[in-house]
Structure formats: C-alpha cells, structure tokens
Protein backbone atom coordinates (compact mmCIF):
# COMPACT_ATOMS: atom_id res chain seq x y z
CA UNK A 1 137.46 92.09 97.35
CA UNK A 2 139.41 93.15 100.38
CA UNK A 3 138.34 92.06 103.80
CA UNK A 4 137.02 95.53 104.79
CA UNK A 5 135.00 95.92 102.11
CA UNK A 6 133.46 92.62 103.19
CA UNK A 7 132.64 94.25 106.54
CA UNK A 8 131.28 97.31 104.49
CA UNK A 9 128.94 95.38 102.30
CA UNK A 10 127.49 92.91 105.43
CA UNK A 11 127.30 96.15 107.91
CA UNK A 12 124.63 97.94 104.74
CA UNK A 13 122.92 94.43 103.94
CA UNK A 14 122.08 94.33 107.98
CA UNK A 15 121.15 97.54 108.13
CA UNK A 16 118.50 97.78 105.33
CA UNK A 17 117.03 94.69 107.02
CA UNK A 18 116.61 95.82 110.15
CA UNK A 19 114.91 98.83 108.64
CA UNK A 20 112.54 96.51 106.61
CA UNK A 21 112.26 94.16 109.58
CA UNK A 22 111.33 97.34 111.15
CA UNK A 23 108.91 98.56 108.90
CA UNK A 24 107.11 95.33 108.98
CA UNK A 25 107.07 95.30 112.40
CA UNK A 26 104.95 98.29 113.20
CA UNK A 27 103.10 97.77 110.00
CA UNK A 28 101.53 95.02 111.66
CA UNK A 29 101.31 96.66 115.03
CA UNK A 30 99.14 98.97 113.14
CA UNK A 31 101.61 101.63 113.93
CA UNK A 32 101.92 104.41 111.37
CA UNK A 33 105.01 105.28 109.47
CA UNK A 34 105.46 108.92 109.72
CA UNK A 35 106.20 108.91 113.42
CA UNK A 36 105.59 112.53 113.93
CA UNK A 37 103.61 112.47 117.29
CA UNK A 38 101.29 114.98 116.26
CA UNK A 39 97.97 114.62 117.14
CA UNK A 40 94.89 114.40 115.23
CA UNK A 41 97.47 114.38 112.01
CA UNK A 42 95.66 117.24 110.97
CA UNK A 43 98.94 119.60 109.65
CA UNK A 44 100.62 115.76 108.95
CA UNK A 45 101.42 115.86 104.45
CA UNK A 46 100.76 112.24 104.38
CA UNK A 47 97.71 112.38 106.34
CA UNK A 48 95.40 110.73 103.55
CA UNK A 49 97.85 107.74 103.71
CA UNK A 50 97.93 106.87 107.50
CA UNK A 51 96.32 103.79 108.41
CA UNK A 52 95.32 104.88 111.14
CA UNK A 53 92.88 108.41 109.26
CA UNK A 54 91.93 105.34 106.90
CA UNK A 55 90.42 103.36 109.63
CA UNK A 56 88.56 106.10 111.14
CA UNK A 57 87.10 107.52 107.76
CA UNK A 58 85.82 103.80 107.32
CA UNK A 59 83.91 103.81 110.16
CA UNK A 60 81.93 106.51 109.52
C-alpha cells in the first residue's frame, strides 16, 4: 500500500464517522433525520417515520 492510499483510506474511515457521530448526535437531540424544514411534515415521504409525528400521535 502506497502512502496516498493510506491518506485515502483514513480521510473515508473519518468521514463515515463523523456522519455516524453525527447521526447519533441529533438522534439524541431528538432532532429528525430528514432535515427538510418543512413544516407540519405534511408533503414530507418519510413522515410516518419522524420521531418527532411519532411523539405527537402518542399523545393523543
């Protein structure tokens, strides 16, 4: 293995962390994952798997 594909493999590792670390992150924020902004989610296609629709249909 040459030295650059070193850097290569360590530069993708870090990334994919820091997109897990990420995820976590605002998982336990209680943050959704879409990230769309939209409000009410009502036009959102993952709308029956945001936390956030899921805590308000359980209060009901």
């Amino acid at each position: 293995m040459q030295p650059i594909d070193i850097i290569i493999l360590v530069a993708a590792i870090v990334v994919v962390g820091g997109v897990i670390a990420l995820s976590l992150w605002r998982k336990k924020k209680g943050k959704t994952g879409c990230g769309c902004g939209c409000n009410g989610c009502a036009s959102c296609p993952s709308k029956g798997d945001c936390a956030t629709v899921k805590s308000a249909e359980e209060k009901k």
